[in-house]
Protein backbone atom coordinates (compact mmCIF):
# COMPACT_ATOMS: atom_id res chain seq x y z
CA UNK A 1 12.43 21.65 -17.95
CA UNK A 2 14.95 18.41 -18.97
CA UNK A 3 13.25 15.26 -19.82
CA UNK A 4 13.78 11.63 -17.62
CA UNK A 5 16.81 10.02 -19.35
CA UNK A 6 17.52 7.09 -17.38
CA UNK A 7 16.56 3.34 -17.86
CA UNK A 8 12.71 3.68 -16.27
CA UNK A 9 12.40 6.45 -18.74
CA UNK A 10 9.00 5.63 -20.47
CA UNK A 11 9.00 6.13 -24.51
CA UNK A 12 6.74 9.20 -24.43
CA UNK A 13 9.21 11.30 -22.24
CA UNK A 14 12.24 9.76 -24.68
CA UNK A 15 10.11 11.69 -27.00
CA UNK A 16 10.07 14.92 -24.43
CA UNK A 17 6.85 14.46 -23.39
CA UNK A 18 6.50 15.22 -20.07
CA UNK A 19 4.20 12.46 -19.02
CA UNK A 20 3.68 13.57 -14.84
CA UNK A 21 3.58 17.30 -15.36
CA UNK A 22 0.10 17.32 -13.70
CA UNK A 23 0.37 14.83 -11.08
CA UNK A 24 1.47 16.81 -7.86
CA UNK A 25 2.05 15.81 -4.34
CA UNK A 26 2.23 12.10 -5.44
CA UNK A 27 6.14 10.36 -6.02
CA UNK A 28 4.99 7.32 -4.68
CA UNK A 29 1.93 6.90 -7.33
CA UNK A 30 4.12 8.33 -10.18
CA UNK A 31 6.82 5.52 -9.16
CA UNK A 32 4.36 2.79 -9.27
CA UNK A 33 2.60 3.92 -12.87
CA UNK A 34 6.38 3.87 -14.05
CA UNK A 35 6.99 0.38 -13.01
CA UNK A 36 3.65 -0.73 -14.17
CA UNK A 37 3.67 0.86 -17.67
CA UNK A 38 6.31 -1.39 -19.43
CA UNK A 39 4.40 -4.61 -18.85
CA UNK A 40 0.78 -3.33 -17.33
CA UNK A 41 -1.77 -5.81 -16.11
CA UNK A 42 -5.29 -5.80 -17.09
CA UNK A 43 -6.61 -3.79 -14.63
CA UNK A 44 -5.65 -0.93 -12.03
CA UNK A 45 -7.16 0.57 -8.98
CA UNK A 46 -6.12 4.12 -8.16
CA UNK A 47 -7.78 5.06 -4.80
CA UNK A 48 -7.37 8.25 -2.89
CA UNK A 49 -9.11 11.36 -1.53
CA UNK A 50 -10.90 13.74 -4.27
CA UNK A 51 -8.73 16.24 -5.57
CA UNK A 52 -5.66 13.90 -5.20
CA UNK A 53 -5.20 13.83 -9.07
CA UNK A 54 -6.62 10.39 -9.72
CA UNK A 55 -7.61 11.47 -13.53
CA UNK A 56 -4.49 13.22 -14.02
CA UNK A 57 -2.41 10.04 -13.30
CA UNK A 58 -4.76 8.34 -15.19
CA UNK A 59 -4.13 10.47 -17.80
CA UNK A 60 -0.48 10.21 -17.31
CA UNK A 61 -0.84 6.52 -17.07
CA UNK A 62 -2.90 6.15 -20.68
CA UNK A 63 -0.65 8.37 -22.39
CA UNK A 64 2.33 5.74 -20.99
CA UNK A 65 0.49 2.69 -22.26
CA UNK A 66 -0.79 4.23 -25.80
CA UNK A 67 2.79 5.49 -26.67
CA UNK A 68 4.88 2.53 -25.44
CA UNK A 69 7.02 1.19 -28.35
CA UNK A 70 6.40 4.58 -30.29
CA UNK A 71 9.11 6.74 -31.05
CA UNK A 72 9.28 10.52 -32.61
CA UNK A 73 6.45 12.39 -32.94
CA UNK A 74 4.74 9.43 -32.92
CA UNK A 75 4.99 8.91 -29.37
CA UNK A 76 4.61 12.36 -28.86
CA UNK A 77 1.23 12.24 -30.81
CA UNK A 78 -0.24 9.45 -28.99
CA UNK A 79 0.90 10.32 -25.40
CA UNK A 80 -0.39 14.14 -26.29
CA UNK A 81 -3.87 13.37 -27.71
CA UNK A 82 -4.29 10.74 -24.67
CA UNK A 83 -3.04 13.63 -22.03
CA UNK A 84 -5.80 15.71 -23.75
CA UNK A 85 -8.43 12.62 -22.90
CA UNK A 86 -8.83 13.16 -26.84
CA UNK A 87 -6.96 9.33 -28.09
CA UNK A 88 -9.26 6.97 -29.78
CA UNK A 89 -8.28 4.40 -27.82
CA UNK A 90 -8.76 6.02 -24.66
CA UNK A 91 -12.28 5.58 -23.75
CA UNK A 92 -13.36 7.92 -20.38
CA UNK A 93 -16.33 6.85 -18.28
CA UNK A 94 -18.41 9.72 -15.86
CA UNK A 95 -21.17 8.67 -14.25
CA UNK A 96 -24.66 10.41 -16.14
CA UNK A 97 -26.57 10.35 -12.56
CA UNK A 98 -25.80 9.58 -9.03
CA UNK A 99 -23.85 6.53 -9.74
CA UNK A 100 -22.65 4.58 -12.50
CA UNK A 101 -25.89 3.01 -14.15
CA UNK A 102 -26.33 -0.82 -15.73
CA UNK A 103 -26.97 1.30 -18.59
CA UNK A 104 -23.15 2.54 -18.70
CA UNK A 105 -22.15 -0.98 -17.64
CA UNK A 106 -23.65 -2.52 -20.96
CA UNK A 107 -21.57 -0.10 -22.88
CA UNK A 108 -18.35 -0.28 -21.30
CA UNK A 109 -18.78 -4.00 -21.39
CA UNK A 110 -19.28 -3.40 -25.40
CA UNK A 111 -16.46 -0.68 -25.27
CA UNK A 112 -13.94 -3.32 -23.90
CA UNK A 113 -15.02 -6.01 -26.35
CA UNK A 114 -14.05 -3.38 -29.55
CA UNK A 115 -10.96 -3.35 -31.26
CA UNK A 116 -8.62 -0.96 -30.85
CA UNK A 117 -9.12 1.88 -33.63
CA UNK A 118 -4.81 3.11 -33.93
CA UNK A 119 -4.26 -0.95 -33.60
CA UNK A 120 -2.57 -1.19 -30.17
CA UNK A 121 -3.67 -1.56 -27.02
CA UNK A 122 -7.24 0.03 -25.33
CA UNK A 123 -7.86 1.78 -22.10
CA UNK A 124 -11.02 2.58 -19.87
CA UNK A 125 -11.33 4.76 -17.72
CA UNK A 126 -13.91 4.14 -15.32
CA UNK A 127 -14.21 7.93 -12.90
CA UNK A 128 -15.65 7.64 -9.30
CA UNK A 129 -16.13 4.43 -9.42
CA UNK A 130 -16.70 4.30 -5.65
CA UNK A 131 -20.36 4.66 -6.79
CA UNK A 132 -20.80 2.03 -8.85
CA UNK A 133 -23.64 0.71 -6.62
CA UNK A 134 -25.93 -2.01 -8.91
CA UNK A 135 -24.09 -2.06 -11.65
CA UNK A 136 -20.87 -3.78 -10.16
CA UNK A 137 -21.63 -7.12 -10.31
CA UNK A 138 -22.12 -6.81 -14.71
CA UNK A 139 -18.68 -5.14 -15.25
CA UNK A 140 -17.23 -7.98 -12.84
CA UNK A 141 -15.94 -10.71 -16.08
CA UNK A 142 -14.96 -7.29 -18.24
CA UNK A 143 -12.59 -6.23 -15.78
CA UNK A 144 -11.07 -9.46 -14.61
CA UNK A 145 -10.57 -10.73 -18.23
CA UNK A 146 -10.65 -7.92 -21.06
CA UNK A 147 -9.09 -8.57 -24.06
CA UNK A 148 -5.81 -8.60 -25.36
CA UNK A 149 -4.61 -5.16 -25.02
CA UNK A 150 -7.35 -3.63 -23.33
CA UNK A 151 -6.52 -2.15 -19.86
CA UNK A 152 -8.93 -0.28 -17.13
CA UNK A 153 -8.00 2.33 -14.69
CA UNK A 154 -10.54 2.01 -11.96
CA UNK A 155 -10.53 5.61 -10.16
CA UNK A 156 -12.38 5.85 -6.95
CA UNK A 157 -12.03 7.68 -3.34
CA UNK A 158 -12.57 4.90 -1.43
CA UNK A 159 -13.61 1.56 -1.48
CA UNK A 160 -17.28 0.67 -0.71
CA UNK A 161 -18.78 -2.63 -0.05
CA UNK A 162 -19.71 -3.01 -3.83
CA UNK A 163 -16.47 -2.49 -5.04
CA UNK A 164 -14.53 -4.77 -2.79
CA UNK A 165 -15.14 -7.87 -5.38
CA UNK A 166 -13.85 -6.09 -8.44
CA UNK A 167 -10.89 -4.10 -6.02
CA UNK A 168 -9.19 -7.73 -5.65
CA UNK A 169 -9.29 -8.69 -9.26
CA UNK A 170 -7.45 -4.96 -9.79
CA UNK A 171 -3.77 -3.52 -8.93
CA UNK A 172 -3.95 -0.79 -6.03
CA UNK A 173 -2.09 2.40 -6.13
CA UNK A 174 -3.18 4.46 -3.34
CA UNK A 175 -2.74 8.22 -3.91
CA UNK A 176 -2.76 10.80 -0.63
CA UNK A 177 -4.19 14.27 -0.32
CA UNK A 178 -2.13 16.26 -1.85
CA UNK A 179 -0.03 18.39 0.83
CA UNK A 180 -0.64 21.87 1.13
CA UNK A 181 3.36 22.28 0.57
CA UNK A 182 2.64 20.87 -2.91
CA UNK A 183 -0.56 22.57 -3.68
CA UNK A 184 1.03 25.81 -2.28
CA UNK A 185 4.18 25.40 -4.74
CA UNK A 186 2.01 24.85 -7.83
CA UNK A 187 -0.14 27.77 -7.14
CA UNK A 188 3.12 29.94 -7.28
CA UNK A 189 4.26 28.10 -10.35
CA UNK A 190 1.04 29.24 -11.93
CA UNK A 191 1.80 32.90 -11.10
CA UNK A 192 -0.30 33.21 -7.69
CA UNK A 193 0.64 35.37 -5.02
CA UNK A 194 3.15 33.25 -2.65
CA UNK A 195 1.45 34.32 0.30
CA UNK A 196 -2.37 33.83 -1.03
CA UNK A 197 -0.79 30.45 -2.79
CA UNK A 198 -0.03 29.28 1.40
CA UNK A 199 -3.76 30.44 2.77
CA UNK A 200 -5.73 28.69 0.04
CA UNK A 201 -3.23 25.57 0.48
CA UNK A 202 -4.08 25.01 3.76
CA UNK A 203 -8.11 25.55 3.10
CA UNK A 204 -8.13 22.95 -0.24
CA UNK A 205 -8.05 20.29 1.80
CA UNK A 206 -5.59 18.35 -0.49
CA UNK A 207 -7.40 18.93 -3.26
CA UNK A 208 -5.01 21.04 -6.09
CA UNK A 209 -8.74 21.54 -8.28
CA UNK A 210 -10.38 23.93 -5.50
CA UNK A 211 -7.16 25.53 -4.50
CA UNK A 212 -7.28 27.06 -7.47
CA UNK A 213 -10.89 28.13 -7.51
CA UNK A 214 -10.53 29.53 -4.03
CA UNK A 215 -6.96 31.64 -5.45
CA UNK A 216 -9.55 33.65 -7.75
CA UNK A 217 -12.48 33.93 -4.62
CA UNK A 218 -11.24 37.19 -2.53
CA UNK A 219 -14.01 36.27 -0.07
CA UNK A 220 -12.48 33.39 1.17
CA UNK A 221 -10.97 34.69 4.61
CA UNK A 222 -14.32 36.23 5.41
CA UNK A 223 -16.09 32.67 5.22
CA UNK A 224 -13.03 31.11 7.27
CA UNK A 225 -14.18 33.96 9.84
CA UNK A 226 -17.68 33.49 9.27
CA UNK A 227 -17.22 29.69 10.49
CA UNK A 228 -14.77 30.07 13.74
CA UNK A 229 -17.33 32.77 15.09
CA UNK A 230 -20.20 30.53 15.01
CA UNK A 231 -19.76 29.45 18.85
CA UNK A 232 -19.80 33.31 19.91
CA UNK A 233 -23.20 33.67 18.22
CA UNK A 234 -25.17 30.85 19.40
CA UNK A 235 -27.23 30.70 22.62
CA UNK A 236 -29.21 27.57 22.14
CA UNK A 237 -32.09 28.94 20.80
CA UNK A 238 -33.08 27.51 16.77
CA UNK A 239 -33.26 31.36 16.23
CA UNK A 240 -29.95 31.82 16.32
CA UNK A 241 -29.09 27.96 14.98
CA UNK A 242 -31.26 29.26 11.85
CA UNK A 243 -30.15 32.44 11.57
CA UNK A 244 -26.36 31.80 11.66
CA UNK A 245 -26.93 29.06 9.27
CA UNK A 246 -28.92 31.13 6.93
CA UNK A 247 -26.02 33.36 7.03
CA UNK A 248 -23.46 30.91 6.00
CA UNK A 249 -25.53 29.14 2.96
CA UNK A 250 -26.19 32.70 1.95
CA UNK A 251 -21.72 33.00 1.90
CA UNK A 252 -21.62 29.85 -0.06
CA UNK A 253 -24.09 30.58 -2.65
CA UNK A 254 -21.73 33.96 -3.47
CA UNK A 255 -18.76 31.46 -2.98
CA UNK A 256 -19.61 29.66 -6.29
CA UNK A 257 -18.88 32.71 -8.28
CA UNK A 258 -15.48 31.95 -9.36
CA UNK A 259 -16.64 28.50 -10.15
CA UNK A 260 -19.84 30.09 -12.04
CA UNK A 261 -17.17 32.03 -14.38
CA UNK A 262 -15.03 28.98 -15.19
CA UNK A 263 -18.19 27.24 -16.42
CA UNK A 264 -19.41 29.89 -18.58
CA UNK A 265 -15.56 30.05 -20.21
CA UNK A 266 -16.36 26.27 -21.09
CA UNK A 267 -20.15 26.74 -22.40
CA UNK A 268 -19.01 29.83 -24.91
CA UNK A 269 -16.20 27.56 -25.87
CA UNK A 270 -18.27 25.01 -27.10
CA UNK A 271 -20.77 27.32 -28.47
CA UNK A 272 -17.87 28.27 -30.65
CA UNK A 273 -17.54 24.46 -31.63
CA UNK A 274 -21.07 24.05 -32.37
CA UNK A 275 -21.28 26.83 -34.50
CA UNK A 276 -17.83 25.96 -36.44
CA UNK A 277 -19.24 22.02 -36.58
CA UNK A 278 -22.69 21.99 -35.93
CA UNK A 279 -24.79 20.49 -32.66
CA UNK A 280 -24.59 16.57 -33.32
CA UNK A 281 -21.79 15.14 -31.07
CA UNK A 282 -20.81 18.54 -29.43
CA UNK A 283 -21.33 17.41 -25.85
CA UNK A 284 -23.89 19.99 -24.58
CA UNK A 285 -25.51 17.45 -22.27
CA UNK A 286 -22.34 15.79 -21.10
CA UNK A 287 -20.77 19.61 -20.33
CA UNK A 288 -24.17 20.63 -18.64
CA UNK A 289 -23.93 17.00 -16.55
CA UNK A 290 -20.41 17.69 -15.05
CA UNK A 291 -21.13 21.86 -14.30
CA UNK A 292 -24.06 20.37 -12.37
CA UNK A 293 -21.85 18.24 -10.85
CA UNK A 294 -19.30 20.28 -10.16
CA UNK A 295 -21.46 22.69 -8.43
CA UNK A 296 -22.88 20.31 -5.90
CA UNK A 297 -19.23 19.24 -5.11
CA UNK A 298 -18.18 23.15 -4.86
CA UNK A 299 -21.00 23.08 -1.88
CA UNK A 300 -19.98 20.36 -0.51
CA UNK A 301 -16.43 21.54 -0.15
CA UNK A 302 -17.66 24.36 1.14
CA UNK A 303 -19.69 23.13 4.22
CA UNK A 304 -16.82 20.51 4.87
CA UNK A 305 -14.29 23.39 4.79
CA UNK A 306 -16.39 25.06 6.91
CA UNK A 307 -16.99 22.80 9.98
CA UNK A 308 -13.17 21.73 9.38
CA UNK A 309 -12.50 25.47 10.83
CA UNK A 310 -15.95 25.31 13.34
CA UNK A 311 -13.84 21.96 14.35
CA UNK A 312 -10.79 23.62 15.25
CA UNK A 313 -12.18 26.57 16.56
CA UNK A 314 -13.61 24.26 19.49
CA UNK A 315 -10.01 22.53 19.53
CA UNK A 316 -8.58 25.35 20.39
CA UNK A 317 -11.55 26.46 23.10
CA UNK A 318 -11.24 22.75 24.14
CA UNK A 319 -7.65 23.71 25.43
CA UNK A 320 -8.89 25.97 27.68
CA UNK A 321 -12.13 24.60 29.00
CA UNK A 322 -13.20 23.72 32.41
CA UNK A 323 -15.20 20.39 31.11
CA UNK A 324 -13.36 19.25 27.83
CA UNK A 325 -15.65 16.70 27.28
CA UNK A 326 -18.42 18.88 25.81
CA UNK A 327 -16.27 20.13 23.17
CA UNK A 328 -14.95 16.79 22.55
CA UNK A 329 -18.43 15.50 21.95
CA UNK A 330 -19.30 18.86 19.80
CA UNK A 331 -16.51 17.67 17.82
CA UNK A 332 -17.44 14.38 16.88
CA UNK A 333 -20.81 15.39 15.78
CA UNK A 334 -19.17 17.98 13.61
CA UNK A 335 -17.16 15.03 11.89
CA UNK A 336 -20.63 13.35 11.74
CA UNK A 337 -22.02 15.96 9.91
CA UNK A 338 -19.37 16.58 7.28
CA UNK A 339 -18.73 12.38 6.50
CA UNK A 340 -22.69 12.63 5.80
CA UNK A 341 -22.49 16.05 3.73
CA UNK A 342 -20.98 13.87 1.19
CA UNK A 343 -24.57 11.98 0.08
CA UNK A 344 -26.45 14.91 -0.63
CA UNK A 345 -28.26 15.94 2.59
CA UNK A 346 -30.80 18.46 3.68
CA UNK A 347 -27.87 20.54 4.39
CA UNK A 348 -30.29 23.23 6.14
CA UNK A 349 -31.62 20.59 7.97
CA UNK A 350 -28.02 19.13 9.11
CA UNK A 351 -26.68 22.56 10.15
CA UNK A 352 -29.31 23.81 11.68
CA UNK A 353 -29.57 20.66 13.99
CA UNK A 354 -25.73 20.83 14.37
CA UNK A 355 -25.89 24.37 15.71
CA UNK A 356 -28.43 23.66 18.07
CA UNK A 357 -25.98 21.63 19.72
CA UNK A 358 -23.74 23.74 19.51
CA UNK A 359 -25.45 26.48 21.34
CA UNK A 360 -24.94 24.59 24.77
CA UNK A 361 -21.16 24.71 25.03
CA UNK A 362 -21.65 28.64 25.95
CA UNK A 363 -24.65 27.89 28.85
């Protein structure tokens, strides 16, 4: 692939690194991270849906800042180790719990006020940020006036009431959900089937991350099934609201599979680091944090995927109804249900309310 040669070419690519590699779906985002990376301001917000490749511009981003005014290989070895999240200077923050604790604000508050180890400039990078919650208001001075050199990349999905105070002291670059045309074209690149690469596009929801995971799940039409017969299998009763919800956890519990094996690739890989270097700083609890993660997100997905096709299965009944406004009221309360799935609900509990609902569109 030929390297950026023109005059907004940023020192790492001089270098042939290719800085955006992993950003996809996003020109506008790249464009802006380009402009901002020969003279960057102390802080950045990058907002956009998950799965839009926040951390991978982020990454892109950092790799930009820590190489500027580097030449050779060494441009190419800062801009690498920061695309690797593996610089020094490049300090990433995940949440340990449900939100970003005071306990993480002290110590990115003491990360920003440390000098740069490779002596140029320092970035943070604070992840889903959008649940910061309490600890807001003590990272509030650290953003809006680091130090010299230091820089943070604020990622978040959106752009809650707790943020909005530390949003205006920060740079916005918005990033969209990725469009299935993209996602679909990277899948290829990566060797998947063209015509798999299209369905799973159109099911990821913009997010390039669980396209992939659903390219390697062969069950993934039967679940899209699964969730447009729903209608034909209700009658009102909670019997059949429970057991066609039963059904469908039951499909997303064997729908983590794929995920399952991609966690247990990472586990024996760092079993292979502890035993080359020993437990203390491995990262077991850190890697055990994110899998858990990980797998409440893959549910999540999974439900919201699901009522995305229950949704347009009654769009398409809606067409054809004698009293639309049922199914237009059937729909809202599906969009109800998935904006909520997000904070952890009784999901039983949601779905099986949902379907009772549901059940009167057929009496």
């Amino acid at each position: 692939m030929s390297h950026p040669t023109g005059p907004g070419t940023l020192d790492a690519e001089l270098a042939g690194v290719e800085l955006f590699a992993g950003v996809i779906g996003q020109p506008d985002a790249i464009a802006q991270v380009r402009a901002a990376s020969r003279a960057p301001v102390h802080a950045y917000l990058l907002v956009g849906p998950r799965g839009s490749g926040k951390r991978a511009l982020a990454r892109a981003f950092s790799a930009a800042l820590l190489s500027e005014g580097r030449t050779g290989d060494d441009a190419v070895r800062h801009a690498t180790l920061a695309l690797a999240e593996a610089h020094p200077d490049l300090n990433l923050i995940e949440r340990k719990g449900a939100s970003i604790s005071t306990e993480q604000a002290d110590a990115i508050v003491s990360a920003a006020a440390r000098a740069s180890v490779e002596g140029g400039r320092k970035i943070l990078v604070l992840d889903e940020f959008h649940l910061v919650r309490d600890a807001a208001p003590k990272l509030l001075k650290s953003i809006e006036e680091p130090p010299p050199g230091t820089v943070f990349l604020v990622l978040a999905d959106e752009i809650p009431p707790e943020l909005i105070t530390i949003a205006s002291r920060c740079v916005r670059i918005d990033l969209v959900a990725v469009p299935a045309d993209a996602i679909a074209e990277a899948l290829i690149a990566e060797g998947i089937d063209p015509e798999l690469a299209t369905q799973v596009a159109t099911s990821a929801a913009g997010d390039l991350g669980r396209a992939r995971l659903l390219a390697t799940d062969p069950r993934l039409a039967l679940r899209r099934a699964a969730w447009r017969e729903v209608p034909d299998r209700l009658d009102g009763t909670g019997a059949a609201a429970v057991e066609q919800v039963d059904s469908l956890l039951a499909m997303i519990d064997d729908a983590m599979a794929p995920l399952a094996v991609v966690h247990a690739a990472e586990v024996e890989a760092l079993a292979q680091i502890i035993k080359e270097r020993g437990e203390r700083g491995s990262g077991r609890k850190p890697l055990e944090d994110r899998h858990k993660r990980e797998v409440r997100r893959h549910r999540t997905d999974e439900i919201r995927f699901g009522l995305a096709e229950l949704s347009r299965r009654l769009r398409d009944d809606m067409l054809i109804a004698n009293q639309p406004e049922a199914h237009i009221a059937a729909i809202a309360a599906i969009a109800a249900v998935a904006a909520e799935s997000v904070r952890n609900p009784n999901e039983r509990l949601q779905l099986v309310s949902l379907f009772l609902g549901l059940g009167h569109l057929r009496s």
